[in-house]
Protein backbone atom coordinates (compact mmCIF):
# COMPACT_ATOMS: atom_id res chain seq x y z
CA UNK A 1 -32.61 104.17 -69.18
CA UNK A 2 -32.75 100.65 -70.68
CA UNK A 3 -32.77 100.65 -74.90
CA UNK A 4 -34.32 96.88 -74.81
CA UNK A 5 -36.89 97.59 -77.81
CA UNK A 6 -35.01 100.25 -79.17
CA UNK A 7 -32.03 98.47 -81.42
CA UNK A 8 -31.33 102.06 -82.72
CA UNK A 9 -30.69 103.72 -79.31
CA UNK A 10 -27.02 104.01 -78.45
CA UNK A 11 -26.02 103.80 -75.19
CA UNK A 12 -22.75 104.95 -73.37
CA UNK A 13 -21.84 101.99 -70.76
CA UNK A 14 -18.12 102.36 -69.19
CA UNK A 15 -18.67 99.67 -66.65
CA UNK A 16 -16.08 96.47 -66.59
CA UNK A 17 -19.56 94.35 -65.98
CA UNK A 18 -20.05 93.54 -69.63
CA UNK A 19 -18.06 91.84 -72.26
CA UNK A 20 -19.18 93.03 -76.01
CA UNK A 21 -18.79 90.78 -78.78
CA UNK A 22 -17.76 91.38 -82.65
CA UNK A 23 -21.62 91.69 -83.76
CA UNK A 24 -22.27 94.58 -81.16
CA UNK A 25 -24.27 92.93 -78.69
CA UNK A 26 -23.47 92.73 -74.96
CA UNK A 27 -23.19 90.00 -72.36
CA UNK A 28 -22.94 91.54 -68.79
CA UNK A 29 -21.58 89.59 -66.25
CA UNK A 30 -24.93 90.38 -63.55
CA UNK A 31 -26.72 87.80 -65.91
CA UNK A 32 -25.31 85.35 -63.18
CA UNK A 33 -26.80 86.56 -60.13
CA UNK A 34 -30.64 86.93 -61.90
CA UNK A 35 -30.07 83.68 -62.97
CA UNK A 36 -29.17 82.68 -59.42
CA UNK A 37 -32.10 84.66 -57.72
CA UNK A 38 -34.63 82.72 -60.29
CA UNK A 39 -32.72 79.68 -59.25
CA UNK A 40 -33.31 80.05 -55.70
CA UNK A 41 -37.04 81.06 -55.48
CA UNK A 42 -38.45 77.88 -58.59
CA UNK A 43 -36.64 75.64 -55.75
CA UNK A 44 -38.46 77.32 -53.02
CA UNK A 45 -41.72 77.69 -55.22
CA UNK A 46 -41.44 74.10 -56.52
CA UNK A 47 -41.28 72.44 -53.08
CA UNK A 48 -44.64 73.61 -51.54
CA UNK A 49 -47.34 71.40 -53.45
CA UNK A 50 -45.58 68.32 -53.44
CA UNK A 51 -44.50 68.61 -49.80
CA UNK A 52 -47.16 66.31 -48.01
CA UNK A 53 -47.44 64.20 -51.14
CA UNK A 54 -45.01 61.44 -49.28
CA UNK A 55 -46.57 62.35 -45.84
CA UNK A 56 -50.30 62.10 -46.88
CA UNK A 57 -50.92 59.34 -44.44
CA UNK A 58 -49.04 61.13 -41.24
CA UNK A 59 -50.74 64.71 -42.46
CA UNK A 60 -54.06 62.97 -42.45
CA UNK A 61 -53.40 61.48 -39.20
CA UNK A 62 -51.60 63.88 -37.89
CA UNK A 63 -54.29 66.76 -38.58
CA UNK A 64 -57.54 64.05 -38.23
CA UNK A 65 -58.89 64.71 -41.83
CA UNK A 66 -59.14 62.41 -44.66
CA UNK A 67 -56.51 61.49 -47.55
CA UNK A 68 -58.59 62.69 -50.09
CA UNK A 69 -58.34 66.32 -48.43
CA UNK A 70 -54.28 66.08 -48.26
CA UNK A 71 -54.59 64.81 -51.79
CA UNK A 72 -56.63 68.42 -52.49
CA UNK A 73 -54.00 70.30 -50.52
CA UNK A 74 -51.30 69.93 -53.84
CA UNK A 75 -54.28 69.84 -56.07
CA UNK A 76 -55.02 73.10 -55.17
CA UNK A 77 -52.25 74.37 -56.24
CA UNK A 78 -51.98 72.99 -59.84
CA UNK A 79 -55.59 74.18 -59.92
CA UNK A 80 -54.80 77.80 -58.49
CA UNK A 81 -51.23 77.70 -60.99
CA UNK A 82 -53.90 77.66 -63.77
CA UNK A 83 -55.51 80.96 -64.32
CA UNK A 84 -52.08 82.64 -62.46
CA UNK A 85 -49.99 80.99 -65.45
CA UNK A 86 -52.32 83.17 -67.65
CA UNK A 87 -52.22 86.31 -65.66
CA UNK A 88 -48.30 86.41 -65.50
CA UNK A 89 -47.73 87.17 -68.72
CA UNK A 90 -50.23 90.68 -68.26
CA UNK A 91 -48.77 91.41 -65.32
CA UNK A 92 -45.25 91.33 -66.72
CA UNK A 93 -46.40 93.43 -69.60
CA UNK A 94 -47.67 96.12 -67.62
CA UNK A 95 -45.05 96.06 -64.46
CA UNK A 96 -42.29 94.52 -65.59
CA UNK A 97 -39.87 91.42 -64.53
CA UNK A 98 -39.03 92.72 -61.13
CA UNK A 99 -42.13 93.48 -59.95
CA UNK A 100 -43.89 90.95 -61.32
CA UNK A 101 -40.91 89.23 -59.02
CA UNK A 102 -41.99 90.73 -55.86
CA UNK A 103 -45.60 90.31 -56.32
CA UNK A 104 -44.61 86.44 -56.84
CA UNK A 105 -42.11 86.69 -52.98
CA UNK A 106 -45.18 88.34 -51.47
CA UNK A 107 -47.35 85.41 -52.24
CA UNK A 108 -44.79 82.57 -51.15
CA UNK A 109 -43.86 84.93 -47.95
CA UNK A 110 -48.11 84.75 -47.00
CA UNK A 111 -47.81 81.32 -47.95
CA UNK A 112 -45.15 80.25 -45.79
CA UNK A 113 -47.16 81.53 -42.63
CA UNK A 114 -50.67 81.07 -43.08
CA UNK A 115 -49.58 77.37 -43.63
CA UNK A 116 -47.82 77.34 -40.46
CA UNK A 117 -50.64 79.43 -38.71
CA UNK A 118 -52.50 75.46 -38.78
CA UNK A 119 -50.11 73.96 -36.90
CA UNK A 120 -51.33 75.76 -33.53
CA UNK A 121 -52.78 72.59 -31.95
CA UNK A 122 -55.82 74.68 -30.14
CA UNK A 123 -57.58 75.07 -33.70
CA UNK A 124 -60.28 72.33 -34.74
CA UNK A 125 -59.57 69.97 -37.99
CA UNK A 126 -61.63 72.06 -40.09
CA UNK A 127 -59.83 75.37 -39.02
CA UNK A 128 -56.97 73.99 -39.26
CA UNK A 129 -57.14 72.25 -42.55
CA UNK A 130 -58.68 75.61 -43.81
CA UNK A 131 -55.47 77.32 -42.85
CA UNK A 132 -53.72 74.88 -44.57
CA UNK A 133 -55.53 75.03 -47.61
CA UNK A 134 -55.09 78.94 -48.26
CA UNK A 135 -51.47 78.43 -47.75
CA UNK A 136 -51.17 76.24 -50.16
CA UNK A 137 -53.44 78.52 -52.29
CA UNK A 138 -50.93 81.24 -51.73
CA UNK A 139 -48.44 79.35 -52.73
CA UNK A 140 -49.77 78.18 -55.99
CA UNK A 141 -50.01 81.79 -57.06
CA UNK A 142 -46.13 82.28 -56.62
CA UNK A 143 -45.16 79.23 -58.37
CA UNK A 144 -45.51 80.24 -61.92
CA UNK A 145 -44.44 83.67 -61.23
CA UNK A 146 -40.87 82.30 -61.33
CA UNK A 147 -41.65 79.24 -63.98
CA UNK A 148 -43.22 81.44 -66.83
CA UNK A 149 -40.73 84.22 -66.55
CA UNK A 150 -37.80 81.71 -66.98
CA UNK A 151 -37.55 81.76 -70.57
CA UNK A 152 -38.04 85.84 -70.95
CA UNK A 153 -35.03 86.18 -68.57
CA UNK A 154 -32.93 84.02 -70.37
CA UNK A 155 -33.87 85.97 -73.94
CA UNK A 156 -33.38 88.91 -72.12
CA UNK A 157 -30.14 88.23 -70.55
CA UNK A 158 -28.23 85.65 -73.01
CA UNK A 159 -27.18 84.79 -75.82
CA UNK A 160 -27.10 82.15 -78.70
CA UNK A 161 -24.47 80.29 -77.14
CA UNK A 162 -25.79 80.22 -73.54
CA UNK A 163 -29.94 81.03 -73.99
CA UNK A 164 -30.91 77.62 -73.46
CA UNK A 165 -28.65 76.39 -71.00
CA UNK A 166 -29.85 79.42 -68.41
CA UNK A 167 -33.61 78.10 -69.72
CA UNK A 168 -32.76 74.73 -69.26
CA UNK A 169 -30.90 75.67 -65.08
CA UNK A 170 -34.56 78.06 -63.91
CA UNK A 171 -36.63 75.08 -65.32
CA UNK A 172 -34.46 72.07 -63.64
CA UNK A 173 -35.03 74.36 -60.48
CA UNK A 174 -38.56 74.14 -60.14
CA UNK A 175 -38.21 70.07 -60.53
CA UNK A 176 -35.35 69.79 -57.68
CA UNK A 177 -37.79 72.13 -55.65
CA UNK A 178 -40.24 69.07 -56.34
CA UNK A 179 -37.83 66.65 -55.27
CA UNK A 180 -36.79 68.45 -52.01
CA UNK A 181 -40.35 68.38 -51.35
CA UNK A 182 -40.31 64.64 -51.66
CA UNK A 183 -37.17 64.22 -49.80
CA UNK A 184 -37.36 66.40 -46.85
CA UNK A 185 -40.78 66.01 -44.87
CA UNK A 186 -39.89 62.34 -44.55
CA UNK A 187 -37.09 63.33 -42.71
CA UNK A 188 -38.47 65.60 -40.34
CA UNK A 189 -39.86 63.78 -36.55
CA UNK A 190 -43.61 65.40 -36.94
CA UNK A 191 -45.89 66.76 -39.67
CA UNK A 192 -45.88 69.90 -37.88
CA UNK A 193 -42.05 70.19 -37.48
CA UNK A 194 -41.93 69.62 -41.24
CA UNK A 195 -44.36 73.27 -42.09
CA UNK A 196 -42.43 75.08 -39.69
CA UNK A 197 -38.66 74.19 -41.76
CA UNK A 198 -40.93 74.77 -45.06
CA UNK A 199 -41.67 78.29 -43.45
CA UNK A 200 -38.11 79.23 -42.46
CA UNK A 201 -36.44 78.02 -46.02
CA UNK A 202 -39.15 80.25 -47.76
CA UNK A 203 -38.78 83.19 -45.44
CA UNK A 204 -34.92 82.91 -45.99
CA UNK A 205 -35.41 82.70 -49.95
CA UNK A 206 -37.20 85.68 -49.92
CA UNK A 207 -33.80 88.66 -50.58
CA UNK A 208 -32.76 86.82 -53.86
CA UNK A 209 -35.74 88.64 -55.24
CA UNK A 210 -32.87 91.62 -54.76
CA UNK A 211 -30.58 89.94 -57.43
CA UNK A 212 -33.60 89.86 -60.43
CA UNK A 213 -33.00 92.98 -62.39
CA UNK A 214 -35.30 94.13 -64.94
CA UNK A 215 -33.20 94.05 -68.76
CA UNK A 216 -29.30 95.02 -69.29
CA UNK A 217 -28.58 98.63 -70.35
CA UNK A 218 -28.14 96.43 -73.99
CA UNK A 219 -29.41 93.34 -75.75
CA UNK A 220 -27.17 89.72 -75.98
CA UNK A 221 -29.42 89.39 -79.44
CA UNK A 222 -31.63 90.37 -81.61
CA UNK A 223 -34.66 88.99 -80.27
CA UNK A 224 -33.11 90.13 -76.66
CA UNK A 225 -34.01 93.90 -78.39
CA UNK A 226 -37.16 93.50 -79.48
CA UNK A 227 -40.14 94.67 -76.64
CA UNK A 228 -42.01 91.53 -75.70
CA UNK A 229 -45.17 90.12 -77.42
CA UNK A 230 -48.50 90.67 -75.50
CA UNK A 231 -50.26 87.46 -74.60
CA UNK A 232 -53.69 88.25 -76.55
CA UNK A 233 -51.09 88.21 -79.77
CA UNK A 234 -50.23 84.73 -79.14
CA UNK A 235 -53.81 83.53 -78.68
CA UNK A 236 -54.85 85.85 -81.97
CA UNK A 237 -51.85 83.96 -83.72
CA UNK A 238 -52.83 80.24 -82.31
CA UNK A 239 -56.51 81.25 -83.85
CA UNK A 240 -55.38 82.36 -87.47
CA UNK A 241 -56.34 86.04 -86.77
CA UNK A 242 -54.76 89.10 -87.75
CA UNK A 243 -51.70 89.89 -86.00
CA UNK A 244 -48.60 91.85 -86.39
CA UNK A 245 -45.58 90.97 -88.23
CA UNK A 246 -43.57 90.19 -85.12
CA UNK A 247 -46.32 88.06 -84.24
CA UNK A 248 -47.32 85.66 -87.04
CA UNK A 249 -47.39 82.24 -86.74
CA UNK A 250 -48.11 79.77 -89.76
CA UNK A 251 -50.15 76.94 -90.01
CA UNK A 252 -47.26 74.50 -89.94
CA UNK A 253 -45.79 76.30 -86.57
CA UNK A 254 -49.57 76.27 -84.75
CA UNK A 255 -49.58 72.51 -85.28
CA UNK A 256 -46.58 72.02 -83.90
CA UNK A 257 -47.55 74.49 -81.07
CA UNK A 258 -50.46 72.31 -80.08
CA UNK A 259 -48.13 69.24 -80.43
CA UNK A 260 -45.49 70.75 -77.56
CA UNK A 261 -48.21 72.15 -75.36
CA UNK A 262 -49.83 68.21 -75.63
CA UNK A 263 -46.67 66.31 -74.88
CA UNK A 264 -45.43 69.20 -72.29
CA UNK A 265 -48.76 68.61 -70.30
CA UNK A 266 -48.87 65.47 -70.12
CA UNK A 267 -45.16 64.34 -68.92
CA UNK A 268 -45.44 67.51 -66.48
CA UNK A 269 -48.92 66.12 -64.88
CA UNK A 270 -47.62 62.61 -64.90
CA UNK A 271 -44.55 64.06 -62.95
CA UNK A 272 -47.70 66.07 -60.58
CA UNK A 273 -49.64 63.17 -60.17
CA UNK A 274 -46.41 61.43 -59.01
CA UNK A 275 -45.85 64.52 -56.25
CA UNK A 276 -49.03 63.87 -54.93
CA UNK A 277 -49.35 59.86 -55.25
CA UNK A 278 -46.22 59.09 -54.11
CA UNK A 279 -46.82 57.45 -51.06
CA UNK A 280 -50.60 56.08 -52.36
CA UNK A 281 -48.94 54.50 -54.71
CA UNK A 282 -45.71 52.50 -53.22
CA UNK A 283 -47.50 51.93 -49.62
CA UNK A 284 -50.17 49.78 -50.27
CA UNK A 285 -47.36 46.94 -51.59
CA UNK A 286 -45.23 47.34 -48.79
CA UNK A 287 -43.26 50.61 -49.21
CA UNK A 288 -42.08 52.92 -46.11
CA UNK A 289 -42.32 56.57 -46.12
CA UNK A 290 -38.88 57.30 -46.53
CA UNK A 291 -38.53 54.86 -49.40
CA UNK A 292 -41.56 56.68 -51.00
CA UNK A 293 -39.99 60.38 -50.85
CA UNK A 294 -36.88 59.20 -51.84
CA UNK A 295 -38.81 57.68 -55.39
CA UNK A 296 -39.85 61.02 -55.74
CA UNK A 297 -36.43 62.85 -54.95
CA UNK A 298 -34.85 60.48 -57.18
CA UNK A 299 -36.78 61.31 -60.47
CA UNK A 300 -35.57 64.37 -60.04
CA UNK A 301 -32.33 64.36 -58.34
CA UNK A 302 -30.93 61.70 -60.97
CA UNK A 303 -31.42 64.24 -64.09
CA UNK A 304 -29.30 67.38 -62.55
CA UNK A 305 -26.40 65.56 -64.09
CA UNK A 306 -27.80 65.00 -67.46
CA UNK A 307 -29.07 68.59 -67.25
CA UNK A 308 -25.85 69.88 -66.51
CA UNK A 309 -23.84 68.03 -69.42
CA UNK A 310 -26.64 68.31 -72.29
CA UNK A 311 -27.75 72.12 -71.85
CA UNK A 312 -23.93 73.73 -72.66
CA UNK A 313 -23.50 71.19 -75.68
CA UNK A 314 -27.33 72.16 -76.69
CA UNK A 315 -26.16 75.92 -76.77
CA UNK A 316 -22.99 75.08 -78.76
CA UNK A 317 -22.96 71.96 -80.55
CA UNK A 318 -26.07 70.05 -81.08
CA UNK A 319 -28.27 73.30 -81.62
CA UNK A 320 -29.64 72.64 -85.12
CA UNK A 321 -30.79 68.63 -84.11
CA UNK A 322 -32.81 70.48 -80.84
CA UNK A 323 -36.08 68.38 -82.52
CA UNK A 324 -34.25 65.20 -83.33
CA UNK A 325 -33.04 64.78 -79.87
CA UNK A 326 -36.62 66.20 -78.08
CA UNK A 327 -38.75 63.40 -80.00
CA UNK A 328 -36.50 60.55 -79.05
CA UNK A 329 -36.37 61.42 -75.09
CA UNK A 330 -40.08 61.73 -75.69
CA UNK A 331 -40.71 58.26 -76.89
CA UNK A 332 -37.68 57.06 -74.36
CA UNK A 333 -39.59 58.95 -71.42
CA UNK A 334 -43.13 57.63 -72.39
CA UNK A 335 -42.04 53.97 -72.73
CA UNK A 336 -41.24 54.21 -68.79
CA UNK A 337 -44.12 55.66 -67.79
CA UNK A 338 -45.80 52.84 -68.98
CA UNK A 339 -43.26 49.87 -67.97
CA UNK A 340 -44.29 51.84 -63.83
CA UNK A 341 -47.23 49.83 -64.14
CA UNK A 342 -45.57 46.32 -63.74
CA UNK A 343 -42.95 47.78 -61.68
CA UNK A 344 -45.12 48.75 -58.85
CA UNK A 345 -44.94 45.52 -56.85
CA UNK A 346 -43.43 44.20 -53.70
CA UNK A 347 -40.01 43.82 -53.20
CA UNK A 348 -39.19 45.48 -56.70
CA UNK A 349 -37.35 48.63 -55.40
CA UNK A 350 -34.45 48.09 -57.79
CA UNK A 351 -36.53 48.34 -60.88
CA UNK A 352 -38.39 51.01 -59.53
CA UNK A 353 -35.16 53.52 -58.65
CA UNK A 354 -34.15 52.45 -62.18
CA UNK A 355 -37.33 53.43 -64.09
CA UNK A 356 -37.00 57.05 -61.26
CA UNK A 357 -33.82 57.60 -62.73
CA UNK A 358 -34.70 57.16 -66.58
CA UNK A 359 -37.48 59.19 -65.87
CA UNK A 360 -35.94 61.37 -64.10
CA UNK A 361 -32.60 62.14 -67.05
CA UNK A 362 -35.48 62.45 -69.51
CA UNK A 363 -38.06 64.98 -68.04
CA UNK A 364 -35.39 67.40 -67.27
CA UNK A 365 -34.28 67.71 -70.24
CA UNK A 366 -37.55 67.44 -72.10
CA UNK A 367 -39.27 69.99 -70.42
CA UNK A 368 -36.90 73.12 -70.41
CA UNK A 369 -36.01 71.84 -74.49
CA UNK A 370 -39.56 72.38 -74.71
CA UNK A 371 -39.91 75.83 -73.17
CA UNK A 372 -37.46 76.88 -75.59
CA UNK A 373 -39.06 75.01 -78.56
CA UNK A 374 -42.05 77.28 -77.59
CA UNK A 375 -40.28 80.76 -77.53
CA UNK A 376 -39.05 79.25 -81.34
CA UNK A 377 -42.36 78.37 -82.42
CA UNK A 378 -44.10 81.30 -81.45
CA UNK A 379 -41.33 84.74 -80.71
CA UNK A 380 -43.46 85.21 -77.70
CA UNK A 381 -41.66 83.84 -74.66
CA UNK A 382 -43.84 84.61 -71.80
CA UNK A 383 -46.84 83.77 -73.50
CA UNK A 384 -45.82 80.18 -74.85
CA UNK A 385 -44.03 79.43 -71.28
CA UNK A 386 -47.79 80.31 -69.83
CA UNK A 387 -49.30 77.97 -72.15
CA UNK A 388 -46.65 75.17 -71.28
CA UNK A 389 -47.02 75.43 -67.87
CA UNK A 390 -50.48 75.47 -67.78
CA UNK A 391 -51.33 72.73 -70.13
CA UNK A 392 -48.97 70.71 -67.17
CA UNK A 393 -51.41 72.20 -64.77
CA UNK A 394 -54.33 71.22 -66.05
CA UNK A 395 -53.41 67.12 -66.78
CA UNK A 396 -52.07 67.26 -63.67
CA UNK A 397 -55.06 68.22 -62.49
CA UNK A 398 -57.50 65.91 -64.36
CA UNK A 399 -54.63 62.68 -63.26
CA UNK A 400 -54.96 63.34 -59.66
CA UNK A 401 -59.00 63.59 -59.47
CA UNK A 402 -59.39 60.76 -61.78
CA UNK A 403 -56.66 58.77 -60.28
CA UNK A 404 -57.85 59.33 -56.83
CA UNK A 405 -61.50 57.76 -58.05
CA UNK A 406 -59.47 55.29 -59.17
CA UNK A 407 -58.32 53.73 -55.88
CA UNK A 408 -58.73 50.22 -54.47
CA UNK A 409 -61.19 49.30 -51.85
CA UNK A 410 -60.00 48.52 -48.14
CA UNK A 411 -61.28 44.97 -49.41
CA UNK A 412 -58.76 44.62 -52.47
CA UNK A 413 -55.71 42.87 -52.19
CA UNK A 414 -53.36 45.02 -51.53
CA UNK A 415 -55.92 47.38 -49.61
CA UNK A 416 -56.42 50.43 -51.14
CA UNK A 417 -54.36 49.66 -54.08
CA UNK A 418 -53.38 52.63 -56.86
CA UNK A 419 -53.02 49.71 -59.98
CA UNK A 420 -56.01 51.36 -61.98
CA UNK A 421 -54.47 54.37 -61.76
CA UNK A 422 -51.60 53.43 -62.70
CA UNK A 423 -52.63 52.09 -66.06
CA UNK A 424 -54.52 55.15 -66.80
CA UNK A 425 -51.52 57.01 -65.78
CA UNK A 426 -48.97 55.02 -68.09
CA UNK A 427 -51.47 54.71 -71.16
CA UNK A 428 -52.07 58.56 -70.64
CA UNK A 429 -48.95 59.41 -71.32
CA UNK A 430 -47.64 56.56 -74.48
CA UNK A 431 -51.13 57.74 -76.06
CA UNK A 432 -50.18 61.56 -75.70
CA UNK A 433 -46.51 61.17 -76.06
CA UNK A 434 -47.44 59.28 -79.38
CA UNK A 435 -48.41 62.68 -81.27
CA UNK A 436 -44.44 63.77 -81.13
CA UNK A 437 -44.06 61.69 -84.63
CA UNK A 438 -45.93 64.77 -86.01
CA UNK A 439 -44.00 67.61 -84.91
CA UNK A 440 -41.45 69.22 -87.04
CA UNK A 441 -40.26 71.70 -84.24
CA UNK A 442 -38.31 74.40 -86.84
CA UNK A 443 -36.02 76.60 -84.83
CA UNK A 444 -37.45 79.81 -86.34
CA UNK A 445 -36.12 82.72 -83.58
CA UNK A 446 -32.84 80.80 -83.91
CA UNK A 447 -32.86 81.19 -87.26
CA UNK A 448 -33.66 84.89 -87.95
CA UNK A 449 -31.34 85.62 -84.76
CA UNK A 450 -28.53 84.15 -86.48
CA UNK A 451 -29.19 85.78 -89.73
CA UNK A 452 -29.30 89.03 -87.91
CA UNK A 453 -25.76 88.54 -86.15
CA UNK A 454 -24.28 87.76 -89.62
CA UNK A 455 -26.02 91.05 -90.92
CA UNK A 456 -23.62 92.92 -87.63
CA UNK A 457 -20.79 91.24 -89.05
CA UNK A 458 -20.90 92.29 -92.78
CA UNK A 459 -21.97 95.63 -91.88
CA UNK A 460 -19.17 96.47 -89.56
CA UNK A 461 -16.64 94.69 -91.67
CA UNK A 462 -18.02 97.45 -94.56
CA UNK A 463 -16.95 100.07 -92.19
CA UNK A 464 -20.25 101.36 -91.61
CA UNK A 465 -20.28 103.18 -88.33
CA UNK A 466 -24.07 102.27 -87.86
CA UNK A 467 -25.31 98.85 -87.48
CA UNK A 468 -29.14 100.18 -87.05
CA UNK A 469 -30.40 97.88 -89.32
CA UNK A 470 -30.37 95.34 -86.63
């Protein structure tokens, strides 16, 4: 039986799968292959909705409907990732990680099929594009399964020195997911062909659900311990109500709460509105396909190494300047977003891959810093991720209908032109992005984690055989 939420409860372990450190708590060496299973399924999950975003023209020809119902085919599932961000959370506080897991494999294994059910070339454009559609629906309920669960895995599995970095790896997954999604359909000789590897990849995903275990026999901290915060405490919290101790936030940590959730949303719906735009918004001045999908794979492609070097020394060396560093990627990030609107112009690819790959560092290290900036804020891990990811959800989802209104004419020059949007998409962002001079983004869970480890120390260096205090 697993003591997570019992600090008290002693537990006889003799297996060689853990090492245990001075202060009592455990790191087990199976961390590694739930981190890996998480890994694999946000890639999966991540590349369904942007997958026709840099084939919208062949998937509109290809399937005889119009571009505004392939734009609707990834809006769907930012739209459908909305309420299910919400409803992870209760599901995980009532089933658990794992199964909350499988429910999420289910989903993307329906997905996966149904979507490939429309490629049988018998079916009318309205059958098919309804097939289509549900697919993608199915696969917008899996996504956040394995995005909002990210940062209650890592509490639950790691420690000081290593909690962000595993936050940092699950939420980098779900962006290179986005990028494969860019990268590959371009690649592939049909529309159709492209579903069918789409199915296989998710199909073969589908077993490292196997290596997500629910907690280790014993916690890597104190917070690791403590049973998980409900969702309805977080919202009674955000509101001023009366909540448990556990779950009390003060007026200076809702502010900055509202702050995150703000600047989260809108650099993750830029980065949707991007998924789906790509190609609407390179063609018109003379871009090919490929050169569109490889934009997108670049944006996120380029910040894998900057994820890779910055989360280990954010675990272990820059961990008290967490805010410093956040707020200037922010302003870095936002600044680019805007310069995109000059840079979209012929014979500019340079400047554009350049801008991808600022972009690109930035975001992926903004967005998992800011997942764990949330668990800080507010203790409650699932229920801040939820709020994160669905705050990107819903700007990505107000960019891609107002930026689709926002299109050219045929009789504009270029034809069908995506400038407008653009701007709005560039001004969006500075003008959100601007409200980061505000937050003060106080490591509180840090704190009290640390101060709890120390207590471990001078208790067992009294010789007290009990460190229940913990």
């Amino acid at each position: 039986m697993s003591n997570v939420g019992h600090p008290d409860r002693k537990e006889t372990d003799t297996s060689a799968d853990h090492v245990e450190n001075a202060e009592g708590y455990r790191l087990y060496k199976r961390r590694f292959s739930g981190l890996l299973g998480f890994v694999i399924l946000a890639v999966v999950t991540g590349m369904q909705w942007s997958w026709f975003g840099p084939i919208a023209t062949l998937t509109a020809e290809e399937f005889n409907i119009s571009l505004t119902q392939v734009n609707w085919l990834g809006n769907i599932t930012l739209c459908a990732s909305f309420p299910a961000s919400f409803l992870v959370p209760v599901v995980f506080s009532r089933y658990g990680m794992r199964r909350c897991s499988e429910m999420g494999g289910v989903m993307l294994l329906l997905s996966a099929w149904v979507r490939y059910a429309s490629t049988i070339r018998s079916l009318s454009p309205q059958s098919a594009y309804v097939l289509l559609f549900f697919g993608q629906l199915f696969g917008a309920v899996s996504r956040p399964v394995f995005q909002v669960l990210g940062p209650s895995f890592s509490e639950r599995w790691f420690d000081l020195r290593s909690r962000t970095t595993a936050t940092m790896v699950i939420a980098i997954a779900s962006i290179i997911g986005s990028a494969l999604g860019q990268f590959l359909p371009p690649l592939m000789s049909t529309v159709r062909q492209s579903i069918l590897v789409l199915a296989i990849i998710s199909t073969a995903a589908l077993p490292a659900i196997l290596l997500i275990l629910e907690s280790p026999p014993s916690p890597p901290t104190y917070f690791g311990s403590k049973q998980p915060l409900s969702f309805i405490s977080l919202c009674r919290a955000m509101l001023g109500l009366s909540v448990s101790k556990e779950a009390y936030m003060s007026h200076r940590e809702r502010i900055d709460f509202v702050i995150l959730t703000l600047v989260f949303g809108v650099l993750d719906g830029v980065i949707n509105a991007l998924g789906i735009f790509s190609a609407q918004w390179f063609q018109p001045v003379g871009y090919s396909d490929t050169t569109c999908g490889l934009l997108g794979a670049t944006l996120a492609l380029s910040g894998i190494p900057a994820t890779v070097i910055s989360a280990p020394l954010f675990d272990r060396v820059f961990s008290g300047i967490m805010g410093a560093t956040f707020k200037t990627l922010v302003l870095l990030v936002s600044l680019a977003w805007l310069l995109l609107i000059w840079a979209v112009k012929p014979n500019n690819a340079t400047a554009l891959y350049v801008l991808m790959v600022i972009i690109g560092n930035c975001c992926t290290i903004i967005l998992p810093l800011a997942l764990e900036l949330g668990v800080e804020l507010t203790r409650n891990a699932n229920g801040s991720s939820a709020i994160l990811w669905s705050s990107g959800n819903l700007f990505g989802i107000v960019l891609i209908l107002a930026e689709g209104a926002l299109r050219a004419p045929s009789t504009a020059d270029p034809p069908y032109n995506m400038r407008n949007a653009l701007i709005l998409n560039g001004c969006v962002a500075m003008g959100f992005c601007s409200s980061i001079f505000f937050l003060r983004a106080k490591q509180a869970r840090r704190e009290i984690d640390e101060v709890m480890i120390k207590g471990s120390v001078l208790v067992s260096s009294s010789d007290v055989p009990s460190a229940s205090g913990v």
